[in-house]
Each structure stands twice: as C-alpha cells, then as structure tokens.
N, C-alpha and C. Protein backbone atom coordinates (compact mmCIF):
# COMPACT_ATOMS: atom_id res chain seq x y z
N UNK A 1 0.85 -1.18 0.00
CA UNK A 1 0.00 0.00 0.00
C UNK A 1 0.89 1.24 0.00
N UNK A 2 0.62 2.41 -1.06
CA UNK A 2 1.86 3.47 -0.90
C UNK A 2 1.42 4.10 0.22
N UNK A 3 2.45 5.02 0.99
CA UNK A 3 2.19 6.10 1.51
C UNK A 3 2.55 7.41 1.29
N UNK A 4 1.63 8.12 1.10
CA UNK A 4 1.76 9.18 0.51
C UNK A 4 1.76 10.64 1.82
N UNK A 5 2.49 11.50 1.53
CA UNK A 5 2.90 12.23 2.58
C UNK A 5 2.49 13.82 2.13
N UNK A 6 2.10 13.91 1.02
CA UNK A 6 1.33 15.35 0.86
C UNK A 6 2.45 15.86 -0.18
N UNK A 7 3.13 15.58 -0.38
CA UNK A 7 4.15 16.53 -1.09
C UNK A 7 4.39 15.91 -2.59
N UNK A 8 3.49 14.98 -3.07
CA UNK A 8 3.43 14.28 -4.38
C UNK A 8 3.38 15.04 -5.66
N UNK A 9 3.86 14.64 -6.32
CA UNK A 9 3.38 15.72 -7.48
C UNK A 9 4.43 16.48 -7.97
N UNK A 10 4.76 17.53 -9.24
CA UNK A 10 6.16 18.11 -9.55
C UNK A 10 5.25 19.74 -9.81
N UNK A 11 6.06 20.89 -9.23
CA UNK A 11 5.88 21.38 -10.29
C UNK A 11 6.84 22.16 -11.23
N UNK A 12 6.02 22.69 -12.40
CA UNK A 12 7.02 22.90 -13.71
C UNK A 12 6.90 23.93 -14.08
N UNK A 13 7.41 24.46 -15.38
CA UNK A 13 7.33 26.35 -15.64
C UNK A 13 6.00 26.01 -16.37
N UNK A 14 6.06 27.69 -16.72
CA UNK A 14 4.65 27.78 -16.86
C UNK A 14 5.47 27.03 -18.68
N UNK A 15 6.44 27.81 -19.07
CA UNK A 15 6.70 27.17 -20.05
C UNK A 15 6.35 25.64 -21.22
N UNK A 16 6.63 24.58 -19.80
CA UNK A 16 5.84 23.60 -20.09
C UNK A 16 4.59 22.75 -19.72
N UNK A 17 3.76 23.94 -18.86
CA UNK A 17 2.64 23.82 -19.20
C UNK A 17 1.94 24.16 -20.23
N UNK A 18 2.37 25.23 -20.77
CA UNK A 18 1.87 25.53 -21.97
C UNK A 18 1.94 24.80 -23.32
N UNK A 19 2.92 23.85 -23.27
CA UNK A 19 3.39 23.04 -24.28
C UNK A 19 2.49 21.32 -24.04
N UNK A 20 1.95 21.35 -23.06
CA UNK A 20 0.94 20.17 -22.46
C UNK A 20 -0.45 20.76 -23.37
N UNK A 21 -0.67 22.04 -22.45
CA UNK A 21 -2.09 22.63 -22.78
C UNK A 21 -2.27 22.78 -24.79
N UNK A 22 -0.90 23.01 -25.09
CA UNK A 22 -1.29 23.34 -26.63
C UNK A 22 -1.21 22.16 -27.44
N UNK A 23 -0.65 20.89 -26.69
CA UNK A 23 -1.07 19.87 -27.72
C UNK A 23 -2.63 19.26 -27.67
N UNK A 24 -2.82 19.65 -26.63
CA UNK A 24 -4.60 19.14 -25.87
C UNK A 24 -5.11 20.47 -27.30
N UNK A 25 -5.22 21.28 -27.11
CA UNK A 25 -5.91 22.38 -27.51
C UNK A 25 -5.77 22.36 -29.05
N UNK A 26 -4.37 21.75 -29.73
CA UNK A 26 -4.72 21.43 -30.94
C UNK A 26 -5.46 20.28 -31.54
N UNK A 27 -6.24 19.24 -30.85
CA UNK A 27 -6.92 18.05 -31.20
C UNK A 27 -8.69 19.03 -30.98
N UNK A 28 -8.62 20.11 -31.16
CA UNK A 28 -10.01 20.79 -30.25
C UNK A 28 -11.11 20.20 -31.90
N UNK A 29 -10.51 20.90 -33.00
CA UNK A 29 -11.21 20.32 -34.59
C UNK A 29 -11.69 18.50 -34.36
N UNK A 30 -10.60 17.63 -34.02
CA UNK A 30 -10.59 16.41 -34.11
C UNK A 30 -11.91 16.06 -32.84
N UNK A 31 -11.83 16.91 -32.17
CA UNK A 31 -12.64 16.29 -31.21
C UNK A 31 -14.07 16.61 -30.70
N UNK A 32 -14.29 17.77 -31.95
CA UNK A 32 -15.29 18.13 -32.42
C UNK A 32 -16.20 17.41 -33.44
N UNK A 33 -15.27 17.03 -34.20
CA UNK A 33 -16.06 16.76 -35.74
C UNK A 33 -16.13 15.20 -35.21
N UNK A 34 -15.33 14.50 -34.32
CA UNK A 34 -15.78 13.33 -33.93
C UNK A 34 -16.99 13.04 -33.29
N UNK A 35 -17.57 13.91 -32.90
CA UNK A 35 -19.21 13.96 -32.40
C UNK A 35 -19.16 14.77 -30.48
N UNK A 36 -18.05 14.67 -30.36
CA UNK A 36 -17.81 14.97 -28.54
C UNK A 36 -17.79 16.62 -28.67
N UNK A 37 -18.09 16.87 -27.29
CA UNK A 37 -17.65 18.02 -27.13
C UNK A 37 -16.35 18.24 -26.52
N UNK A 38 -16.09 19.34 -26.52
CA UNK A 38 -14.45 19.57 -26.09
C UNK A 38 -14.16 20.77 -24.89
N UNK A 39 -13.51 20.03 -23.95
CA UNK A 39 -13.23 20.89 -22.74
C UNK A 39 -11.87 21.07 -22.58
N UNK A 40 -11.47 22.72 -22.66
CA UNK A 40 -10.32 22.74 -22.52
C UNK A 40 -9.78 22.86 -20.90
N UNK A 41 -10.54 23.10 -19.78
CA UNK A 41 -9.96 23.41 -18.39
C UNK A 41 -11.50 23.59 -17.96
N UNK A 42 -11.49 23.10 -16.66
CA UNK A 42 -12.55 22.85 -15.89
C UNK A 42 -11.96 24.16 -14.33
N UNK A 43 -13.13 24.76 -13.42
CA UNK A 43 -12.84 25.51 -12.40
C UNK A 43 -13.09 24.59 -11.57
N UNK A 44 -12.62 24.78 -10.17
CA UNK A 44 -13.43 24.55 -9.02
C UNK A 44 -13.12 25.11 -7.85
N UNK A 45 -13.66 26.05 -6.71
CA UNK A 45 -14.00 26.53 -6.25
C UNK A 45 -13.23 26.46 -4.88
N UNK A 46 -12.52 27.41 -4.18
CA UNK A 46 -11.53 27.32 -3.32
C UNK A 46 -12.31 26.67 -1.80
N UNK A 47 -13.99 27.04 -2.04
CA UNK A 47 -15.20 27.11 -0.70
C UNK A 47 -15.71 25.80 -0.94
N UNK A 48 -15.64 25.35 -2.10
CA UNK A 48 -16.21 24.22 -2.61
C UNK A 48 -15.34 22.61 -2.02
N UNK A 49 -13.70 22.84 -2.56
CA UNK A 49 -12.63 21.97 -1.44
C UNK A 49 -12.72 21.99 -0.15
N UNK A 50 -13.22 22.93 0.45
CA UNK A 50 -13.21 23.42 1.61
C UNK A 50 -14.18 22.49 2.26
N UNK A 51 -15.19 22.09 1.75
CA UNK A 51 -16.40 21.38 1.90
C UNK A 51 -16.12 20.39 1.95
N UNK A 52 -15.58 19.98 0.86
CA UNK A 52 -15.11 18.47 0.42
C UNK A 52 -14.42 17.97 1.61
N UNK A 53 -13.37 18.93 2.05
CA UNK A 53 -12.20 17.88 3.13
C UNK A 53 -13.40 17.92 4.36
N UNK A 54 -14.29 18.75 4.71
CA UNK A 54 -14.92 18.58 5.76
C UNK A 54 -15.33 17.26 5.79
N UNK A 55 -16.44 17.01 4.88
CA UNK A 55 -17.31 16.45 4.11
C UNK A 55 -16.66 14.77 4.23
N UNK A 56 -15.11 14.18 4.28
CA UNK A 56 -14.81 13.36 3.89
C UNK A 56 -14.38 12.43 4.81
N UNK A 57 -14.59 12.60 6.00
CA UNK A 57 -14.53 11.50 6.87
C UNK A 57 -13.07 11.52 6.90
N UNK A 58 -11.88 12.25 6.90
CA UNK A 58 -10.39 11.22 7.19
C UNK A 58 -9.94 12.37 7.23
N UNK A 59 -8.37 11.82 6.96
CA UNK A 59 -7.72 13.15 6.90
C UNK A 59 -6.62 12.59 5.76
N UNK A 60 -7.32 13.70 4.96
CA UNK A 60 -6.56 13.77 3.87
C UNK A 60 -5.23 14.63 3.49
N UNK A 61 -4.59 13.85 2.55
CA UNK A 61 -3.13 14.31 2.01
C UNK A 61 -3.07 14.96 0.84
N UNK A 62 -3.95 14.47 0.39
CA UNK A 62 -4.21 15.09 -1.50
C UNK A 62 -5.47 14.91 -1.69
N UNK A 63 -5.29 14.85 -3.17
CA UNK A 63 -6.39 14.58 -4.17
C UNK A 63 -5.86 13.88 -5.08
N UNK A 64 -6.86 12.56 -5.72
CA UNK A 64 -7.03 11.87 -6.79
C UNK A 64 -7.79 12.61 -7.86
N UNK A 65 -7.32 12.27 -8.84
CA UNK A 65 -8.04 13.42 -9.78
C UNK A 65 -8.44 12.36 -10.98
N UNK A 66 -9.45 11.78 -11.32
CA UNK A 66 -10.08 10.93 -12.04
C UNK A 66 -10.63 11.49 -13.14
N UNK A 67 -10.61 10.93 -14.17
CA UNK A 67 -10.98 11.16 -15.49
C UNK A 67 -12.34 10.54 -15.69
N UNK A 68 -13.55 11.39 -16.24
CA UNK A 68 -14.89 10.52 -16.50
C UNK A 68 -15.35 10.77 -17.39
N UNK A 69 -16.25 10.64 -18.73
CA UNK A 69 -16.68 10.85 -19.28
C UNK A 69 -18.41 10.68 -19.27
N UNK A 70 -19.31 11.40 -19.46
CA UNK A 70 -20.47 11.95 -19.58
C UNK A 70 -21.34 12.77 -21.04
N UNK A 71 -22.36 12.10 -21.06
CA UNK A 71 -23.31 13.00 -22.43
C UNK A 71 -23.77 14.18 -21.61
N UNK A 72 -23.43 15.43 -22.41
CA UNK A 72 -23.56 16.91 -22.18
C UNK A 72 -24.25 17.87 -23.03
N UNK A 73 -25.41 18.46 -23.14
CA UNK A 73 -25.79 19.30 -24.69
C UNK A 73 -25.40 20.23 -24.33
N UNK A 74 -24.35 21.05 -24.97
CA UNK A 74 -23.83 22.23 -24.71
C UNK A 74 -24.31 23.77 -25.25
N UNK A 75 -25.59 23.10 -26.23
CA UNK A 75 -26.10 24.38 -27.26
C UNK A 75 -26.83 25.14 -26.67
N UNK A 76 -27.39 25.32 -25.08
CA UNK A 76 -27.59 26.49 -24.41
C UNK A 76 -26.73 27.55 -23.57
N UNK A 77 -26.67 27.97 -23.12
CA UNK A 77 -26.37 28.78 -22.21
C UNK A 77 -25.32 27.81 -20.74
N UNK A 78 -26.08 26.74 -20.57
CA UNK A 78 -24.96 25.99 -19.82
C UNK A 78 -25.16 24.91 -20.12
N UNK A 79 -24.07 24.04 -20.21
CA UNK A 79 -24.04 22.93 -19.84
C UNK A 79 -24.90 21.84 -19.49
N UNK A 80 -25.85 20.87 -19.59
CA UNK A 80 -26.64 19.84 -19.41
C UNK A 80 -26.59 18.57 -19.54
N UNK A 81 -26.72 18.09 -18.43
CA UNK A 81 -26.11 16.50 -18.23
C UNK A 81 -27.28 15.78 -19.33
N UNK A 82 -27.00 14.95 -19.92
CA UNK A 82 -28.20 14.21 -20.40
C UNK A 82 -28.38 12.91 -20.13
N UNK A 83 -29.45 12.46 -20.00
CA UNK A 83 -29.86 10.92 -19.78
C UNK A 83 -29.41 9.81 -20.60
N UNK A 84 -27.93 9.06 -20.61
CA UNK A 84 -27.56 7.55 -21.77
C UNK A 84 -29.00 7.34 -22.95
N UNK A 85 -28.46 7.87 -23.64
CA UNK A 85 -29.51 7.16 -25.03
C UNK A 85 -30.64 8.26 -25.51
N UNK A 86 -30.68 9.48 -24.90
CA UNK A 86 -31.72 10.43 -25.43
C UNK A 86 -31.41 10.95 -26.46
N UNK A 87 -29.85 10.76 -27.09
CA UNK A 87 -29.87 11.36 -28.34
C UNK A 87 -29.12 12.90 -28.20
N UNK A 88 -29.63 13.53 -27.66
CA UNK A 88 -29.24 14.68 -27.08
C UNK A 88 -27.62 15.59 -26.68
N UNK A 89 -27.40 14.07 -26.20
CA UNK A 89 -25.47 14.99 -25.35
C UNK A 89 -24.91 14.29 -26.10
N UNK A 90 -23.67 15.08 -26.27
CA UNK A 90 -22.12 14.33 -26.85
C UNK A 90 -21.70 13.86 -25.79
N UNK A 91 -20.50 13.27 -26.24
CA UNK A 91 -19.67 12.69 -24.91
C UNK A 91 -18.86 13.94 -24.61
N UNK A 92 -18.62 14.07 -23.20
CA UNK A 92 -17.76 15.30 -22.86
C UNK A 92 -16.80 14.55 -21.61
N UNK A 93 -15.58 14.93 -21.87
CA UNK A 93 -14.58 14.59 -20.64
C UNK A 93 -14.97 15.47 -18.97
N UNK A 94 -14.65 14.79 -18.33
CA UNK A 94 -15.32 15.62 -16.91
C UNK A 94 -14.38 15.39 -15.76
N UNK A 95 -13.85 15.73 -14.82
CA UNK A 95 -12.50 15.36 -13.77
C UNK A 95 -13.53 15.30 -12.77
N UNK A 96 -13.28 14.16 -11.81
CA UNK A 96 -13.87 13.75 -10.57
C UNK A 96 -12.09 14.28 -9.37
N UNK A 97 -12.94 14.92 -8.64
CA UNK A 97 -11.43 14.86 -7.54
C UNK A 97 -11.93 14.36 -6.66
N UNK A 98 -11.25 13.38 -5.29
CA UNK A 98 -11.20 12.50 -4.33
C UNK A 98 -10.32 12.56 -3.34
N UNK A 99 -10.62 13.40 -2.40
CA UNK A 99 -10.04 13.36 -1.54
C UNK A 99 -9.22 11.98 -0.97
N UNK A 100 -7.71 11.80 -0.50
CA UNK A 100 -7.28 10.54 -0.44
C UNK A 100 -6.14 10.80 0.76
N UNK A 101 -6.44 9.39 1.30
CA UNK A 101 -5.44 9.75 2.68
C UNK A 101 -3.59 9.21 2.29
N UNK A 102 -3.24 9.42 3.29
CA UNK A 102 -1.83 8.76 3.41
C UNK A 102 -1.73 7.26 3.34
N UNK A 103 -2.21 6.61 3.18
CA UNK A 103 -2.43 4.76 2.74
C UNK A 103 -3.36 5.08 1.13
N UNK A 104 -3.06 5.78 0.85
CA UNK A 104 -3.80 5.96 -0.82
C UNK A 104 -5.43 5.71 -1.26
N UNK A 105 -6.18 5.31 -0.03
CA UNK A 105 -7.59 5.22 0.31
C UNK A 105 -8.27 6.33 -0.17
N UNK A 106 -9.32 6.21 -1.33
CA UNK A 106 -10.34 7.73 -1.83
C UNK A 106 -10.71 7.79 -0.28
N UNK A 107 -11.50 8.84 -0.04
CA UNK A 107 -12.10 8.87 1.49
C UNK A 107 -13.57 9.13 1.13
N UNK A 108 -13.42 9.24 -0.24
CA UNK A 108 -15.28 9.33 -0.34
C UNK A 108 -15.98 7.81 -0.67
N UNK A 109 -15.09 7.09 -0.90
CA UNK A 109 -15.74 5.87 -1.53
C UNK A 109 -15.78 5.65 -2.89
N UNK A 110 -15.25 6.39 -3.38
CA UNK A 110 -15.51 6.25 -5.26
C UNK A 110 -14.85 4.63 -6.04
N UNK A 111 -13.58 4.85 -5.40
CA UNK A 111 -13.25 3.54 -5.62
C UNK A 111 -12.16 2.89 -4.56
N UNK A 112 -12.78 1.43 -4.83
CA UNK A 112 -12.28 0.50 -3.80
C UNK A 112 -10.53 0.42 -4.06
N UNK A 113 -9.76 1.56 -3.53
CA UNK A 113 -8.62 1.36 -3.83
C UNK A 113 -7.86 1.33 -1.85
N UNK A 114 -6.98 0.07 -1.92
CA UNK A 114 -6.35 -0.13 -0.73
C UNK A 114 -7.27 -1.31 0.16
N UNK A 115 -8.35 -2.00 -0.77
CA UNK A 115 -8.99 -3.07 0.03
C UNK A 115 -10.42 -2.03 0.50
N UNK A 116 -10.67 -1.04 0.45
CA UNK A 116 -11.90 -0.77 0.87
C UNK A 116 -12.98 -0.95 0.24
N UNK A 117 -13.28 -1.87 -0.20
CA UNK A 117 -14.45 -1.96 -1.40
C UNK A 117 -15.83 -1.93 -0.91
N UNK A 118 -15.87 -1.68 0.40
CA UNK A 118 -17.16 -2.12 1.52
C UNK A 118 -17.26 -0.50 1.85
N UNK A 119 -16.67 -0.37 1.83
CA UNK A 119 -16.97 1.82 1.86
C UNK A 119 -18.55 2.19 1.25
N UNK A 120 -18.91 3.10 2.67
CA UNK A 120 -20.49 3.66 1.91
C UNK A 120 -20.01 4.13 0.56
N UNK A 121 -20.97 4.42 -0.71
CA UNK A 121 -20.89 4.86 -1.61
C UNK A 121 -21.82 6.25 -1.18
N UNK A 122 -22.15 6.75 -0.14
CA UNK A 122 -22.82 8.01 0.08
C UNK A 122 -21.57 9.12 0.53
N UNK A 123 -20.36 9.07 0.35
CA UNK A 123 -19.37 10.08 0.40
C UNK A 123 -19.71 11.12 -0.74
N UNK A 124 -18.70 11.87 -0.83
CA UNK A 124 -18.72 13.49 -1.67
C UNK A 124 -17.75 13.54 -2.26
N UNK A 125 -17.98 13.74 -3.66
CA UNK A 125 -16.45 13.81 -4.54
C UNK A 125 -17.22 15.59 -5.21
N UNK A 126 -15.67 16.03 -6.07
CA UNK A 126 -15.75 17.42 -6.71
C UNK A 126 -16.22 16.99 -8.28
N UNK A 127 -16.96 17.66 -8.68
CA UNK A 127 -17.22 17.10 -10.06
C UNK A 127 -17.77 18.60 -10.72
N UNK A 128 -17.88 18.81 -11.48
CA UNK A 128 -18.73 20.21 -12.38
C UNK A 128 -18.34 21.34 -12.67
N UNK A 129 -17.20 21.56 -12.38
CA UNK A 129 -16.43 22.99 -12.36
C UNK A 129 -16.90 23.61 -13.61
N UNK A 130 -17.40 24.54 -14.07
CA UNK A 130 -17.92 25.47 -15.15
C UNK A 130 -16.22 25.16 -15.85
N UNK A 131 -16.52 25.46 -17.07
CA UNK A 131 -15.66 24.85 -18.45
C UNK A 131 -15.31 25.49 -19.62
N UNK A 132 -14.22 25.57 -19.82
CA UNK A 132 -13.66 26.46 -20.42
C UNK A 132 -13.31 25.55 -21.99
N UNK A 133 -14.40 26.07 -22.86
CA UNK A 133 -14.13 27.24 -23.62
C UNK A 133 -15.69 28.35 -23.36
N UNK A 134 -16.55 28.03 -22.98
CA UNK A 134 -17.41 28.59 -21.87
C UNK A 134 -17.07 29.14 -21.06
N UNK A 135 -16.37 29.27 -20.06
CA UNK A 135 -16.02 30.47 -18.72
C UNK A 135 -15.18 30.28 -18.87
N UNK A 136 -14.38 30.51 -19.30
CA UNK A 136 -12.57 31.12 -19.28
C UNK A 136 -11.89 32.35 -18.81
C-alpha cells in the first residue's frame, strides 16, 4: 500500500505547461467533428474543497483526480447532463477529484482502492467545475 505524505506531485514552468495545454488544444477540430464536445480546463472553487475535506470523513493528504466521461448538450447557455440514449449529449470529458489519505484510500468511496471496497458509496467527490471554452 503506498504512503503518501502530501508533497506528491512536480511542479514545472509555466513554459511547459503551456506546451501540455497546446497539444490538448490542438486536437479541439478532431474532437469536435468526432461527435464529442471539447473541454479545454474545468474551475473549481476554493469554498467548494473546503467542503469536500470537511465532508470526507479522514484526513486527507491530496487529491485523486479521475478522469470521466459523460453525455452533455452544450447548445444552451450551460451545460446539461443528459440521460444515456436520449440522443441529445455528446460525450464530454469531466474530472472527478477525491479526496485521499496517506495509505492511498479515496475517502469518499468512489473507488475501492487499498482493500476498501465495503466503503459507503454516500461520500462526496468534486465534479462540475464550469468549463472552459465557456467560462474562461
């Protein structure tokens, strides 16, 4: 089981972030005309984390940051989840974050990682951050 101590993670210039963000940002045509919609950067909310670590039963070290995908109709004004099979949403990429302790355990329950597979599934994960090419 790892243990993780809070300090995981690198960071880098903005330099090569920008060189991450612009190869994402040049597939934006490809990932359009393939039928999906396309998200370049998702927000979320400094009051909103704030909640979350309350919210999560442990004591957390980080965040897991999970990749999900979801049908979305984007041709109003915001964003709309749609129901599997109405026809309606494209597929849209979406980031789940998970609060996670020092034994690498989600603390919301999302997934059975470290043997917890018996975890309520009524925990709190971050999901929805308004989406950029929309709020940027």
């Amino acid at each position: 089981m790892p243990q993780y101590r809070g300090t995981e993670g690198q960071l880098i210039s903005v330099r090569e972030a920008k060189a991450f963000a612009k190869r994402h940002q040049s597939r934006r045509e490809d990932v359009i005309k393939g039928g999906h919609n396309y998200v370049e950067a998702e927000f979320f909310g400094l009051e909103t984390f704030q909640q979350l670590l309350k919210e999560c039963g442990g004591k957390p070290v980080g965040f897991r940051v999970y990749y999900g995908v979801r049908d979305e109709d984007h041709d109003g004004d915001e964003p709309v989840v749609c129901v599997d099979g109405d026809g309606k949403g494209k597929s849209t990429p979406r980031l789940i974050i998970v609060p996670v302790d020092a034994h690498g355990v989600d603390l919301s329950g999302l997934m059975s990682v470290g043997g917890h597979k018996d975890m309520p599934e009524d925990g709190k994960v971050l999901v929805n951050g308004p989406i950029c090419p929309r709020h940027c």
